[in-house]
C-alpha atoms as a PDB file:
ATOM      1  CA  UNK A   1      49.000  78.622 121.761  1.00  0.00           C
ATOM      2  CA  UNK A   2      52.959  79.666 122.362  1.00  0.00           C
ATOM      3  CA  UNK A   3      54.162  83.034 122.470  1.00  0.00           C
ATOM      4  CA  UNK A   4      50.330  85.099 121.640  1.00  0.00           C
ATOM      5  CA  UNK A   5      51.190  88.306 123.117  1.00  0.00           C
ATOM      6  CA  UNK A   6      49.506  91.518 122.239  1.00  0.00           C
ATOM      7  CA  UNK A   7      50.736  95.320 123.416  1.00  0.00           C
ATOM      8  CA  UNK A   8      48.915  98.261 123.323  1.00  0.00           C
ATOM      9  CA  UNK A   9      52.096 100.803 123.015  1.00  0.00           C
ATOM     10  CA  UNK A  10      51.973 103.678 125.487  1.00  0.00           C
ATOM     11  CA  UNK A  11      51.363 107.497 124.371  1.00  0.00           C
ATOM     12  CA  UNK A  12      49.861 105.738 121.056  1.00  0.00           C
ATOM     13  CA  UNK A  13      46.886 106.917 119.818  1.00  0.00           C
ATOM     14  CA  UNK A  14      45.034 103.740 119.341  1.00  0.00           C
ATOM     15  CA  UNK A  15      41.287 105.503 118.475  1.00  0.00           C
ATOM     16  CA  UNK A  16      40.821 103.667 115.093  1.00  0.00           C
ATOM     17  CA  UNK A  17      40.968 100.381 116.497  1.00  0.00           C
ATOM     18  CA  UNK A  18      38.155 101.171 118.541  1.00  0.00           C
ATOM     19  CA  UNK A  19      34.435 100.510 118.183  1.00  0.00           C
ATOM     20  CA  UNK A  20      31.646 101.526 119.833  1.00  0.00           C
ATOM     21  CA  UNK A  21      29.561  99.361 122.020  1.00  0.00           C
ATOM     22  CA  UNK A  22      25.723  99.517 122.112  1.00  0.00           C
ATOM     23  CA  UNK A  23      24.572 101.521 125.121  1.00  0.00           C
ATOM     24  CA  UNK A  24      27.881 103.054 125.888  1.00  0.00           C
ATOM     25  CA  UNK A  25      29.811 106.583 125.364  1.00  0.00           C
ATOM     26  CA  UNK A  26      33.152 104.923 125.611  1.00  0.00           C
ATOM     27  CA  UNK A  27      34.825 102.790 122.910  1.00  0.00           C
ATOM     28  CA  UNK A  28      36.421  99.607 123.534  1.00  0.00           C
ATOM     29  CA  UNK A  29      38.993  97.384 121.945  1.00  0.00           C
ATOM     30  CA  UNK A  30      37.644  94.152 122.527  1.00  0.00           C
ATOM     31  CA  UNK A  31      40.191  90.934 121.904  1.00  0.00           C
ATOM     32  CA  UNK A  32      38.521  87.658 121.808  1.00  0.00           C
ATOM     33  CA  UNK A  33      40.680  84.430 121.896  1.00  0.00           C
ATOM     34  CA  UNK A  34      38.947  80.948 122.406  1.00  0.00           C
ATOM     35  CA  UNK A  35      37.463  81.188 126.215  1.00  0.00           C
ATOM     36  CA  UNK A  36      39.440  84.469 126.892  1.00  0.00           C
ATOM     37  CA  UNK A  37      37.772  87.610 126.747  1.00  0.00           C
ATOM     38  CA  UNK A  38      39.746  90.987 127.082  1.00  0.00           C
ATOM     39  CA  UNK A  39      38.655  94.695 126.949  1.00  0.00           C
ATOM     40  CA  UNK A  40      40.684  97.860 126.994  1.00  0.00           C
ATOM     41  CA  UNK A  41      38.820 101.506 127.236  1.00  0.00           C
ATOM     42  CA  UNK A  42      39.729 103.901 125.124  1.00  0.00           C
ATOM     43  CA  UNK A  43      41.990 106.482 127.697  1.00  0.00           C
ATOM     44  CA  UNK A  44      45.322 108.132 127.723  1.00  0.00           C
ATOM     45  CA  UNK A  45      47.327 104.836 129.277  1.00  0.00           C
ATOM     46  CA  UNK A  46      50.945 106.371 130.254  1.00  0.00           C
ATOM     47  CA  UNK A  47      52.236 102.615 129.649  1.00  0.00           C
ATOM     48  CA  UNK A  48      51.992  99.951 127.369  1.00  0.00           C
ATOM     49  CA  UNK A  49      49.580  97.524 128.069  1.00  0.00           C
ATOM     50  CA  UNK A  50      51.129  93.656 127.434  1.00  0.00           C
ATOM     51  CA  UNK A  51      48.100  90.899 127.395  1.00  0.00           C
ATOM     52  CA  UNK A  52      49.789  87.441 127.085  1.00  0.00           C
ATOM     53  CA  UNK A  53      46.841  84.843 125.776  1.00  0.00           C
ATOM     54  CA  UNK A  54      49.632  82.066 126.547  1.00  0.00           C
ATOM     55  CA  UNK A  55      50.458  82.367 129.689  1.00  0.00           C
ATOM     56  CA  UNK A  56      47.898  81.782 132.841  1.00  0.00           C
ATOM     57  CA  UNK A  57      50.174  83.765 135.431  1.00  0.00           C
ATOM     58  CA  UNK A  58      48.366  87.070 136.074  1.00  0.00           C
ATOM     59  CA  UNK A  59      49.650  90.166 137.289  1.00  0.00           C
ATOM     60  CA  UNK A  60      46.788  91.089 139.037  1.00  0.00           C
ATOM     61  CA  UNK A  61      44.880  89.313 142.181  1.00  0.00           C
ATOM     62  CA  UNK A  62      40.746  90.225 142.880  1.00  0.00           C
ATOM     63  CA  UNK A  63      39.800  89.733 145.923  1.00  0.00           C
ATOM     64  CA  UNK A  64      36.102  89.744 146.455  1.00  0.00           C
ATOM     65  CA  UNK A  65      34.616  89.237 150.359  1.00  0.00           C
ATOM     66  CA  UNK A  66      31.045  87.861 150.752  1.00  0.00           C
ATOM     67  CA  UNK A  67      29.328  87.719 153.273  1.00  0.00           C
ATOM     68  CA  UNK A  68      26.014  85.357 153.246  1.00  0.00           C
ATOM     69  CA  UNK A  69      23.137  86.141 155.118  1.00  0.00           C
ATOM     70  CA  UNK A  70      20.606  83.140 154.615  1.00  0.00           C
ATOM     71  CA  UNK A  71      17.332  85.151 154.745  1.00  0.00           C
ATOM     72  CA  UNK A  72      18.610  87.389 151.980  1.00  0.00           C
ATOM     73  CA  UNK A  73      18.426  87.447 148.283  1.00  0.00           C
ATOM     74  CA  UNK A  74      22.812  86.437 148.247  1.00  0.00           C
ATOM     75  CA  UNK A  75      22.046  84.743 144.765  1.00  0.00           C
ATOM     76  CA  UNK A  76      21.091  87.617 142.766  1.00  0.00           C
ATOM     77  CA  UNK A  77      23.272  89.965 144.541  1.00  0.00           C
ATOM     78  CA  UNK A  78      26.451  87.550 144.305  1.00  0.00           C
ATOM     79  CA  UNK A  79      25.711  86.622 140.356  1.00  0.00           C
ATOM     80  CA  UNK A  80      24.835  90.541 139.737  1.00  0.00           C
ATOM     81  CA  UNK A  81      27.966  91.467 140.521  1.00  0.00           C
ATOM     82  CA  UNK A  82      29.730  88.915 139.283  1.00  0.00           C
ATOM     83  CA  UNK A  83      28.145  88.816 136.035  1.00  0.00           C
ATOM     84  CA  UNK A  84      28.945  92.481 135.789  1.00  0.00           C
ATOM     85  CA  UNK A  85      32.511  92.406 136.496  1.00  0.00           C
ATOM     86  CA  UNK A  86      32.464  89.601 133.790  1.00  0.00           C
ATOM     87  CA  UNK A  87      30.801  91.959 131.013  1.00  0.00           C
ATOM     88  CA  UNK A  88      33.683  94.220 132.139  1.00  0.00           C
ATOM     89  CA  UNK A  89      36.343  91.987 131.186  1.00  0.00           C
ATOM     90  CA  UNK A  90      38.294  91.969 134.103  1.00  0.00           C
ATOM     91  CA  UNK A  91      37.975  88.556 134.922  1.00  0.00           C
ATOM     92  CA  UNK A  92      39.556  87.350 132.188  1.00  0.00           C
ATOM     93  CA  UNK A  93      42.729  89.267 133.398  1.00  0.00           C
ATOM     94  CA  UNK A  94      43.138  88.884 137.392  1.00  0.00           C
ATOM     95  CA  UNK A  95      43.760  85.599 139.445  1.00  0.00           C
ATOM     96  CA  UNK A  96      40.529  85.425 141.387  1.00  0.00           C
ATOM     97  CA  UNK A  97      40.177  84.502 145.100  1.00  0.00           C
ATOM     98  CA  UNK A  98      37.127  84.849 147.022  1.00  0.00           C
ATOM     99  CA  UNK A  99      36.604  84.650 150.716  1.00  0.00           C
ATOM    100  CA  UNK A 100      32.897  83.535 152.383  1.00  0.00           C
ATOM    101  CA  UNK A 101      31.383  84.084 155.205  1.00  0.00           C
ATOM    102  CA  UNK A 102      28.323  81.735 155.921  1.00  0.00           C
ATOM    103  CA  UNK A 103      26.869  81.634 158.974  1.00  0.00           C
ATOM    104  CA  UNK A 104      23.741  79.871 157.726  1.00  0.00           C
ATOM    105  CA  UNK A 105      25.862  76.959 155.957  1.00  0.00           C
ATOM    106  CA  UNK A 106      24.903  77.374 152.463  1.00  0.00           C
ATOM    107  CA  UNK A 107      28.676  77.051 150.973  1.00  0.00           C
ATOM    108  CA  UNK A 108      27.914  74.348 148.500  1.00  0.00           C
ATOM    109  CA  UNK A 109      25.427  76.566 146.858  1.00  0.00           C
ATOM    110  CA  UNK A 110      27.306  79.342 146.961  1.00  0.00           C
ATOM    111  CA  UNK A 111      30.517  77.939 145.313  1.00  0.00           C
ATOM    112  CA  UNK A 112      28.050  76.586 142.666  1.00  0.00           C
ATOM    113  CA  UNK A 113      27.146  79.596 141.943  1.00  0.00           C
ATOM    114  CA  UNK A 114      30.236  81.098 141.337  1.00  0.00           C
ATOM    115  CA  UNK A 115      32.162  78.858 139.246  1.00  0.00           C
ATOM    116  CA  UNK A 116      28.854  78.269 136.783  1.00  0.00           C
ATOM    117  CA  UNK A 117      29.866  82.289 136.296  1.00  0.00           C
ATOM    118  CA  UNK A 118      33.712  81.924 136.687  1.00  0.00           C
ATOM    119  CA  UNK A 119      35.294  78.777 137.371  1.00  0.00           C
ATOM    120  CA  UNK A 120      38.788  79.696 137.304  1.00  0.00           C
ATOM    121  CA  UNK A 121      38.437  80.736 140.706  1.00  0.00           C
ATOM    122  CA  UNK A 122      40.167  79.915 144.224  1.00  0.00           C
ATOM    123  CA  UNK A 123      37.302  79.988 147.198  1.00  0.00           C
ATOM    124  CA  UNK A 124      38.150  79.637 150.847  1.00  0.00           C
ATOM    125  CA  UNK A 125      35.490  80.256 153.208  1.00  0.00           C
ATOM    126  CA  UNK A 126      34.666  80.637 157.185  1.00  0.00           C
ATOM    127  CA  UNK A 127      31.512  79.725 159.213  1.00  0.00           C
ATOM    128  CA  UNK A 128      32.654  81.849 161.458  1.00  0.00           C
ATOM    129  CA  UNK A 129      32.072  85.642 161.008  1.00  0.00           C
ATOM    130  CA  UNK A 130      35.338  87.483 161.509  1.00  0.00           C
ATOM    131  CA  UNK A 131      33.867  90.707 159.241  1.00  0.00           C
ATOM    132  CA  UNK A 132      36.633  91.305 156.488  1.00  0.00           C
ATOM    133  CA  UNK A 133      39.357  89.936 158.241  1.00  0.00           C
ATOM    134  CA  UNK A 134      39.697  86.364 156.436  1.00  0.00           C
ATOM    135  CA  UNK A 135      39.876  88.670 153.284  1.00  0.00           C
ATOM    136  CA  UNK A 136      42.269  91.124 154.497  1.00  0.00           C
ATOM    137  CA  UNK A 137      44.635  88.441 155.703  1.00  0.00           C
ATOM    138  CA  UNK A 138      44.277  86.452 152.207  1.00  0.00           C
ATOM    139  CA  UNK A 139      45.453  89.969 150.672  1.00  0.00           C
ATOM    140  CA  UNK A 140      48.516  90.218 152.595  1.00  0.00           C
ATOM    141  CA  UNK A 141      49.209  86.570 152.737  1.00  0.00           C
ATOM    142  CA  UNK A 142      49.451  86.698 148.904  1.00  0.00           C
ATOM    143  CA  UNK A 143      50.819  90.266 148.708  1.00  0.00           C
ATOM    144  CA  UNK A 144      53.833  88.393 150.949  1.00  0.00           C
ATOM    145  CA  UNK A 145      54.135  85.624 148.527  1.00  0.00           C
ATOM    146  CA  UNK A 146      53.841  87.563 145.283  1.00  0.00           C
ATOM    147  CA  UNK A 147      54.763  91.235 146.298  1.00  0.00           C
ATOM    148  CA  UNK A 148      55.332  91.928 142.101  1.00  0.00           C
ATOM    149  CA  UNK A 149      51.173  92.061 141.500  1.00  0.00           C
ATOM    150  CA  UNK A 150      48.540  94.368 142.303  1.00  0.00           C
ATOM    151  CA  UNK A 151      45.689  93.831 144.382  1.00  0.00           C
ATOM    152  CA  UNK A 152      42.405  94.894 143.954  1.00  0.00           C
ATOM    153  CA  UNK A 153      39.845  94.258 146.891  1.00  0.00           C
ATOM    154  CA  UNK A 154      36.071  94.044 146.508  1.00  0.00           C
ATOM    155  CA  UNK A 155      33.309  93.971 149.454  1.00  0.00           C
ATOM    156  CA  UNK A 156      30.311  92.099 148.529  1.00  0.00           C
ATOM    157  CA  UNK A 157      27.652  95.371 148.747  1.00  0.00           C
ATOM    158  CA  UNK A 158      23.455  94.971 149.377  1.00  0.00           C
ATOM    159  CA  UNK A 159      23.706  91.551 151.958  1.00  0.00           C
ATOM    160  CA  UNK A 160      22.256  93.655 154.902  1.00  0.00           C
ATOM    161  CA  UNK A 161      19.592  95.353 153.115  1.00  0.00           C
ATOM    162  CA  UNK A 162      18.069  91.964 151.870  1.00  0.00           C
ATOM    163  CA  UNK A 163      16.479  93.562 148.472  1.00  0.00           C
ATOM    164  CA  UNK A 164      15.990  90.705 145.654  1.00  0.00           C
ATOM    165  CA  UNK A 165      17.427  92.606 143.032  1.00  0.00           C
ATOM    166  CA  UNK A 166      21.214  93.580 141.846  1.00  0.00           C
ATOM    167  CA  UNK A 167      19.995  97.599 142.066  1.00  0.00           C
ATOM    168  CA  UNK A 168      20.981 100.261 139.142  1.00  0.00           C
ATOM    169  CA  UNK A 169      22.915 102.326 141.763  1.00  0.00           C
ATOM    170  CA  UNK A 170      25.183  99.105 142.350  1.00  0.00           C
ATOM    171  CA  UNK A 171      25.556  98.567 138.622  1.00  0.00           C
ATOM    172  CA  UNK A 172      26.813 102.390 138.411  1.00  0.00           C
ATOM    173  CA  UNK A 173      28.964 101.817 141.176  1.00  0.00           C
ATOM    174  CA  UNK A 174      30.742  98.710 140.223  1.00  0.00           C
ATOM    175  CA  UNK A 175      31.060 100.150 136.755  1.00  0.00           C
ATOM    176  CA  UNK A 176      32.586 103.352 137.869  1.00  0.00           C
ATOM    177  CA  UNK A 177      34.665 101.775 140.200  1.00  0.00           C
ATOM    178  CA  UNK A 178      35.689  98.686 137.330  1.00  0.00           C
ATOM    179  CA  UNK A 179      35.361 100.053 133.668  1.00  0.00           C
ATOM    180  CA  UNK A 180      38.495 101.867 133.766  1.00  0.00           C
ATOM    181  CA  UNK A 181      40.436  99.367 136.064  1.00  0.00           C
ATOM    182  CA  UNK A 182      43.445  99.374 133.969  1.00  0.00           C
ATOM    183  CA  UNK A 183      43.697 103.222 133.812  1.00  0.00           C
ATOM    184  CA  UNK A 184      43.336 103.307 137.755  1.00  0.00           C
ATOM    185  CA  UNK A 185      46.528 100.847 138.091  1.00  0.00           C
ATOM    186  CA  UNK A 186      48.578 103.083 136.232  1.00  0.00           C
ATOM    187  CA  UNK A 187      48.587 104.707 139.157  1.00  0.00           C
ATOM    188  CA  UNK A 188      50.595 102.465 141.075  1.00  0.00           C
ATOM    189  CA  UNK A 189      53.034 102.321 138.478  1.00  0.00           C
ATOM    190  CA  UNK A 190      53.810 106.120 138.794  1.00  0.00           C
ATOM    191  CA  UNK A 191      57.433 107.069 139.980  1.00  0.00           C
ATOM    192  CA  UNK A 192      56.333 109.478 143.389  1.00  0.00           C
ATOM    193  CA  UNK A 193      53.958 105.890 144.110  1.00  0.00           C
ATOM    194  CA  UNK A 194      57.393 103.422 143.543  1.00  0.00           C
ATOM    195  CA  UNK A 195      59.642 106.435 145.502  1.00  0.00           C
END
């Protein structure tokens, strides 16, 4: 595929090309090309949105800390959320790093795990539990070596509570937090940010 590039102008009313999705209030443009999945919510955007299916380099980094606890449910938690963000579409569209913590030595599963959900994925990990700080310092390491993207930083929610279930308040956070992603970087973009 050479030169596949789709924009979304900005300021354009773009409401016809928009369908509603079962279950859901807001309507979504949904682009499908081979593996590549992308979604964009229906919202004012103040600037044009440019999705290039040929080229891998992404604008945007995700960077999602886990921390495993060995007597807790981490599977269904971890592929929850991760299956969620997924059905979002974001993952389609951001360079993915995640950092683990594992105390209990269960890394082999755990990468499993994630790349039978997303395998386009770069995992570094740490027996060794420094909190968020092997996260934090991935962030600015690659905020040093590519200051042009954003960065978007997830914290691996319901470890310490060991329930065996990916909860509905977790699924309403994550969504609130991730179903509008694009409209929340706009933000960044704005002049009094950039000034």
């Amino acid at each position: 595929m050479v030169g596949t590039k789709i924009v979304r102008p900005a300021k354009k009313p773009f409401h016809k090309l928009f369908h509603t999705s079962a279950g859901h209030n807001r309507k979504v443009l949904q682009i499908i090309s081979r593996s590549q999945k992308h979604n964009i919510i229906e919202d004012r955007y103040l600037f044009s949105i440019e999705i290039d299916l040929s080229n891998p380099k992404k604008r945007i980094k995700l960077i999602y800390y886990t921390y495993h606890n060995g007597a807790s449910y981490w599977k269904v938690i971890v592929s929850g959320q991760l299956q969620q963000l997924k059905s979002l579409g974001i993952l389609n569209e951001v360079d993915l790093y995640i950092q683990i913590t594992d105390i209990t030595a269960v890394f082999d599963n755990v990468i499993r795990l994630i790349k039978a959900i997303h395998n386009n994925v770069s995992i570094s990990t740490s027996a060794v539990n420094h909190f968020e700080y092997p996260a934090i310092r991935l962030i600015h390491d690659l905020a040093i070596e590519d200051p042009e993207s954003s960065y978007i930083y997830l914290h691996l929610k319901g470890m310490s509570y060991n329930k065996g279930v990916h909860n509905e308040q977790e699924k309403v956070l994550l969504t609130m937090t991730f179903e509008d992603w694009r409209r929340k970087l706009e933000n960044f973009k704005s002049e009094r940010i950039l000034n």
